[in-house]
N, C-alpha and C. Protein backbone atom coordinates (compact mmCIF):
# COMPACT_ATOMS: atom_id res chain seq x y z
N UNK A 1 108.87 118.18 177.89
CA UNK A 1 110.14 118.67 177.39
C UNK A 1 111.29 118.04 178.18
N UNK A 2 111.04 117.78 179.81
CA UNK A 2 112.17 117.00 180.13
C UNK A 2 112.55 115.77 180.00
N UNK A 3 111.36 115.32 179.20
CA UNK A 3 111.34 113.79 179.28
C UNK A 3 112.10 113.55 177.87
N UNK A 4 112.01 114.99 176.99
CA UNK A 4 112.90 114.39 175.42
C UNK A 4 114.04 114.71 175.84
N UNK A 5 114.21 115.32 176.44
CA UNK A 5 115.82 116.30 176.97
C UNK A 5 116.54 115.00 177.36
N UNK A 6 115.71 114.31 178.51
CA UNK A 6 116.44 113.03 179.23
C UNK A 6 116.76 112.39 178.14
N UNK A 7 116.05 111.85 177.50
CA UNK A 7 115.52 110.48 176.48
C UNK A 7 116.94 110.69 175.80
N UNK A 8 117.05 112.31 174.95
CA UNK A 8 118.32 112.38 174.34
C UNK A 8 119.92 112.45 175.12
N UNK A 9 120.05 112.80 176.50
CA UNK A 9 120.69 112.53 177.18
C UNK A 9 120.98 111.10 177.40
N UNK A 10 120.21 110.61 177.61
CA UNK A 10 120.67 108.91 177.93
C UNK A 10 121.11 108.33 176.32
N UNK A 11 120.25 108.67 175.30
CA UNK A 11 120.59 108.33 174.37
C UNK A 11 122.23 108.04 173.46
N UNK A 12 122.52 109.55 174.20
CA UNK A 12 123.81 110.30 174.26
C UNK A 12 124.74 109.31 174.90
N UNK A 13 124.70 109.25 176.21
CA UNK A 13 125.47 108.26 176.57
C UNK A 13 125.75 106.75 176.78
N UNK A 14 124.77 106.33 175.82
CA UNK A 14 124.91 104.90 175.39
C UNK A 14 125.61 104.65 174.01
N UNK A 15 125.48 105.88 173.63
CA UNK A 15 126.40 106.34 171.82
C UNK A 15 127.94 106.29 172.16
N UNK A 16 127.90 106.82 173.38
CA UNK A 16 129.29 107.08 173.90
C UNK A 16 129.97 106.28 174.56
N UNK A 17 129.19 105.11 174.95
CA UNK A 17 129.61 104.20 176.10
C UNK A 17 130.76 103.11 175.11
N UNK A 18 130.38 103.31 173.49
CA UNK A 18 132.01 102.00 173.20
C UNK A 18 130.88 101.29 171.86
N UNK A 19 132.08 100.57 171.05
CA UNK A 19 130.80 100.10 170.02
C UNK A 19 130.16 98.61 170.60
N UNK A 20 130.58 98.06 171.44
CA UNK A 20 130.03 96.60 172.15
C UNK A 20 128.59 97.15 172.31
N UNK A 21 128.31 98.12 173.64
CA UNK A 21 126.98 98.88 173.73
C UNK A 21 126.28 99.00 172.61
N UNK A 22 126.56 99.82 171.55
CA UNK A 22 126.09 100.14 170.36
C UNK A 22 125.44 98.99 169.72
N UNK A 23 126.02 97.89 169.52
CA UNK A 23 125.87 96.82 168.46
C UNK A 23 124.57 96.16 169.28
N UNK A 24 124.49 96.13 170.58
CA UNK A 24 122.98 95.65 171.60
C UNK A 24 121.94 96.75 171.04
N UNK A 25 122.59 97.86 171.01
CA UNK A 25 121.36 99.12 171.28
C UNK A 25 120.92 99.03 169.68
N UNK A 26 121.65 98.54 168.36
CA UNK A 26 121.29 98.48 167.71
C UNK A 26 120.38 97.38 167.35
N UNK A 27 120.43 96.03 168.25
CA UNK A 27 119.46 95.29 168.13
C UNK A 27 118.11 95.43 168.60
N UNK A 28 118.36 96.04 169.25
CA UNK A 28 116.60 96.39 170.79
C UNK A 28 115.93 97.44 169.53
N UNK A 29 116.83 98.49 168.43
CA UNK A 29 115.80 99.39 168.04
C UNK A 29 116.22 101.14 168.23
N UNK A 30 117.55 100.81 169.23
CA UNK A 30 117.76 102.56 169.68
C UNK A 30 117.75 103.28 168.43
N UNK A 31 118.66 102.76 167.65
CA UNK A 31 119.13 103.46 166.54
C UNK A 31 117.99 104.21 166.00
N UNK A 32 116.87 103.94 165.69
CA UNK A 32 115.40 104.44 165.23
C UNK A 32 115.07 104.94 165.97
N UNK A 33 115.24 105.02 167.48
CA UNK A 33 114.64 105.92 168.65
C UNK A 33 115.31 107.06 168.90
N UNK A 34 116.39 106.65 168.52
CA UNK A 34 117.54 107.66 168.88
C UNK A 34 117.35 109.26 167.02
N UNK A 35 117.22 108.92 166.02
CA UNK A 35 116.69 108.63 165.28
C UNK A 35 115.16 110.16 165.15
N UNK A 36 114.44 109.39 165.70
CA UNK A 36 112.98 109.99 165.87
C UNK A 36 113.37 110.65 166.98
N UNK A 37 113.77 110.85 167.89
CA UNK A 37 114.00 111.77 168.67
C UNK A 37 114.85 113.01 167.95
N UNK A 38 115.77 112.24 167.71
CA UNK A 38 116.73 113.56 167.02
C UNK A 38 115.92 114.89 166.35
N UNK A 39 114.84 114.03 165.43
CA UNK A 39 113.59 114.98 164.58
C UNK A 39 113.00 115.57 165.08
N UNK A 40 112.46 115.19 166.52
CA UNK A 40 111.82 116.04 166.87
C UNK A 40 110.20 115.81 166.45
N UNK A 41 110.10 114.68 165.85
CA UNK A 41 108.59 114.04 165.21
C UNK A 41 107.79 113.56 165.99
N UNK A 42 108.26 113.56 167.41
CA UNK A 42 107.37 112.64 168.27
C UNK A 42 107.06 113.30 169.29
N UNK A 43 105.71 113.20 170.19
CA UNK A 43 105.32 114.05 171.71
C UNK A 43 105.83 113.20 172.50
N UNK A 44 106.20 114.34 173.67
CA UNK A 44 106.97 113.84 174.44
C UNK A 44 106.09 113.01 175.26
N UNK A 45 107.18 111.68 176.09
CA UNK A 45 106.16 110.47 176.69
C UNK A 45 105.44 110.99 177.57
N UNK A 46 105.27 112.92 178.16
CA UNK A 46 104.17 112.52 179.19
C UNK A 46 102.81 112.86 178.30
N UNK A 47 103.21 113.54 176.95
CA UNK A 47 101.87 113.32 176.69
C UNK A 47 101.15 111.70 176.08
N UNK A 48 101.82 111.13 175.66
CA UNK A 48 101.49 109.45 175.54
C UNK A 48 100.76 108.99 177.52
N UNK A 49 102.00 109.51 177.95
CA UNK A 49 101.42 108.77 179.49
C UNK A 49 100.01 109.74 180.08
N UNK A 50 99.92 110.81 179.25
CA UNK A 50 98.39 111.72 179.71
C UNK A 50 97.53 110.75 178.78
N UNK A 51 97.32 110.57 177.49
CA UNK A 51 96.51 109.56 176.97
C UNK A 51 96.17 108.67 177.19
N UNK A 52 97.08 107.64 177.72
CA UNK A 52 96.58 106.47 178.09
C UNK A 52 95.83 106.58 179.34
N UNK A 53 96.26 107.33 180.26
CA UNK A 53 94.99 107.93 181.63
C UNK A 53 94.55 108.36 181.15
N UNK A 54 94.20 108.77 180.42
CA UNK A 54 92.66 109.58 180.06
C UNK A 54 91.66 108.47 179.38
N UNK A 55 92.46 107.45 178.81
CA UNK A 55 91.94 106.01 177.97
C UNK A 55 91.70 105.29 179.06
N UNK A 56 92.02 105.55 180.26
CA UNK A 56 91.32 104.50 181.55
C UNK A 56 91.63 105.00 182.54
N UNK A 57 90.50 106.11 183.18
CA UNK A 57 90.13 106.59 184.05
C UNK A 57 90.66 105.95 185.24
N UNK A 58 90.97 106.68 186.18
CA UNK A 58 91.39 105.85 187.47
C UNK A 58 92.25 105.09 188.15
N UNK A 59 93.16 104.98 186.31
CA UNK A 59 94.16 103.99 186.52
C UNK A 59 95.60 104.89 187.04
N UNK A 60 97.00 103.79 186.72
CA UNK A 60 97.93 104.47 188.07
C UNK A 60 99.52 104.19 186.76
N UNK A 61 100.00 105.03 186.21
CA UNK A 61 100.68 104.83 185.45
C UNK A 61 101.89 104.04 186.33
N UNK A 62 103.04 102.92 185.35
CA UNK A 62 103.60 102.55 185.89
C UNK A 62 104.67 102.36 185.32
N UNK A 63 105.02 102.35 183.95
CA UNK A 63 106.18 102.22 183.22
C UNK A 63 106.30 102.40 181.79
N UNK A 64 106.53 103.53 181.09
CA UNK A 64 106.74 103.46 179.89
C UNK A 64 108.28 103.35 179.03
N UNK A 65 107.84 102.82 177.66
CA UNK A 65 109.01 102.95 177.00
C UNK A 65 108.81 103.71 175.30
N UNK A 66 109.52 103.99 174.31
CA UNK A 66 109.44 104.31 173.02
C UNK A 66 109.89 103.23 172.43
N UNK A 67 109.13 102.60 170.97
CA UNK A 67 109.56 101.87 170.10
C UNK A 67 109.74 102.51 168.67
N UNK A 68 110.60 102.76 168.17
CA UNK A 68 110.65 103.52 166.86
C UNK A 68 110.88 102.40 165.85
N UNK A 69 110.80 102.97 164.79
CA UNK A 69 110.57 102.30 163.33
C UNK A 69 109.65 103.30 162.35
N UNK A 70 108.91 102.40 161.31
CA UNK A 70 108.04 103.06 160.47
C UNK A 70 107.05 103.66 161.23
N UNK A 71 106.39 103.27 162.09
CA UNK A 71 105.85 103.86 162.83
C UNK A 71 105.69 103.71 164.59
N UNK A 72 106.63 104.80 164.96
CA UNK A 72 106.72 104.95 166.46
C UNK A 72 106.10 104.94 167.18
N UNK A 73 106.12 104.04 168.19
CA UNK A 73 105.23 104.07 169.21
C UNK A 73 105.50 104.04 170.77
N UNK A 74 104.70 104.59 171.96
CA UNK A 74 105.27 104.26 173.19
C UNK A 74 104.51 103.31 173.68
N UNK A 75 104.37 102.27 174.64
CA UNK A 75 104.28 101.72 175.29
C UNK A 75 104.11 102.18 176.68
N UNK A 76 102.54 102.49 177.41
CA UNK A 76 102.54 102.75 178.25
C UNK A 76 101.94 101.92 179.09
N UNK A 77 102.51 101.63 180.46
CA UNK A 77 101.44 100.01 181.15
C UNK A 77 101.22 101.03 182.49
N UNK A 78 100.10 100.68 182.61
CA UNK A 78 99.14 101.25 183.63
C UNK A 78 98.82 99.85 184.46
N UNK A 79 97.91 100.16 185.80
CA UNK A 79 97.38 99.17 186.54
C UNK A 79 95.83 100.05 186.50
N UNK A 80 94.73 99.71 185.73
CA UNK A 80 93.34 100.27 185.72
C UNK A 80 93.08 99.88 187.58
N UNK A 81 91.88 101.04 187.74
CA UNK A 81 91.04 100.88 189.04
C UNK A 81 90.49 99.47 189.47
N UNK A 82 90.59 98.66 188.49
CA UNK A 82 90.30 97.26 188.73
C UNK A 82 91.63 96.27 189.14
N UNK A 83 92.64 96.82 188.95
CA UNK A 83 94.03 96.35 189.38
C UNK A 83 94.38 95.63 188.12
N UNK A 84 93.83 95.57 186.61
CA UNK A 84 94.64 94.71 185.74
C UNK A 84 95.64 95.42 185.59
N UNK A 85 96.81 94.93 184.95
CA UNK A 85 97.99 95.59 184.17
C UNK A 85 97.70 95.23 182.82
N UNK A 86 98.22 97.01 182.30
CA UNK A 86 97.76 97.15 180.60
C UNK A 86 98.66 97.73 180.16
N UNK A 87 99.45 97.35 178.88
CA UNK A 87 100.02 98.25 178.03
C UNK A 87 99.55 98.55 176.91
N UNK A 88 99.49 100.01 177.03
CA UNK A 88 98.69 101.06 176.23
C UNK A 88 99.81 101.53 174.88
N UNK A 89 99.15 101.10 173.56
CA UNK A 89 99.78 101.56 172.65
C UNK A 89 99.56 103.02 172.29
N UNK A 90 100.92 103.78 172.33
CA UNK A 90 100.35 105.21 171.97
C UNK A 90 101.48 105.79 170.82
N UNK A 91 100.18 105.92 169.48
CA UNK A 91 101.15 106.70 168.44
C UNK A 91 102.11 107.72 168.83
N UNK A 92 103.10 107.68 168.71
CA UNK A 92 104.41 108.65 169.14
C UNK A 92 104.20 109.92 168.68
N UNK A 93 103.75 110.18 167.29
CA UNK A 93 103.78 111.61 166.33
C UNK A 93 102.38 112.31 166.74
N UNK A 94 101.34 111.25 166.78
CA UNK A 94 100.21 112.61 167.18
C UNK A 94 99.93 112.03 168.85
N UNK A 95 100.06 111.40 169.57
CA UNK A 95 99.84 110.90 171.14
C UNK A 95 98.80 110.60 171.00
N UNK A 96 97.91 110.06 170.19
CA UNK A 96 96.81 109.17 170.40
C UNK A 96 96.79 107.72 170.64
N UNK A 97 95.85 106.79 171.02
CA UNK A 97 95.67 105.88 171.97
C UNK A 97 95.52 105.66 170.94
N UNK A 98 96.28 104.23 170.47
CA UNK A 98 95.88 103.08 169.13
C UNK A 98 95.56 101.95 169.57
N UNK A 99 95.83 101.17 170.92
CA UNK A 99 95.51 99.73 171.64
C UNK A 99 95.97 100.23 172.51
């Protein structure tokens, strides 16, 4: 819950920051993130970031992000017990592990 609270907070103030900001944030995708958040359609990233540890035991979470569109997704990159770095695709609406 604090992680949508933030998500829409920051969201908030990049809406607010002027339309120069806007016209970037509309290229990267916010607009759709901003968007799917608003709805309320998506689990929040720690449950994406509980899936993907649970999809590889041992490993050490390290950075996620949200990609919205037709179908939303987060991006979670881990370092597995073997030390690779992985980013873990995780459906946004139900938090299951898709890649």
């Amino acid at each position: 819950m604090k992680t949508l609270l933030a998500s829409v907070l920051l969201l908030a103030a990049i809406a607010a920051a002027g339309a120069a900001p806007g016209a970037a944030a509309h290229a990267s995708g916010w607009p759709s993130a901003s968007a799917a958040l608003a709805q309320a359609d998506v689990v929040p990233m720690r449950v994406a970031i509980d899936a993907a540890l649970r999809a590889y035991p041992g490993s050490q979470y390290v950075t996620g992000r949200f990609e919205g569109g037709a179908r939303p997704l987060y991006i979670i990159r881990i370092v597995t017990r073997e030390g690779q770095r992985l980013d873990v695709r995780v459906d946004a609406r139900s938090g299951q592990v898709i890649g």
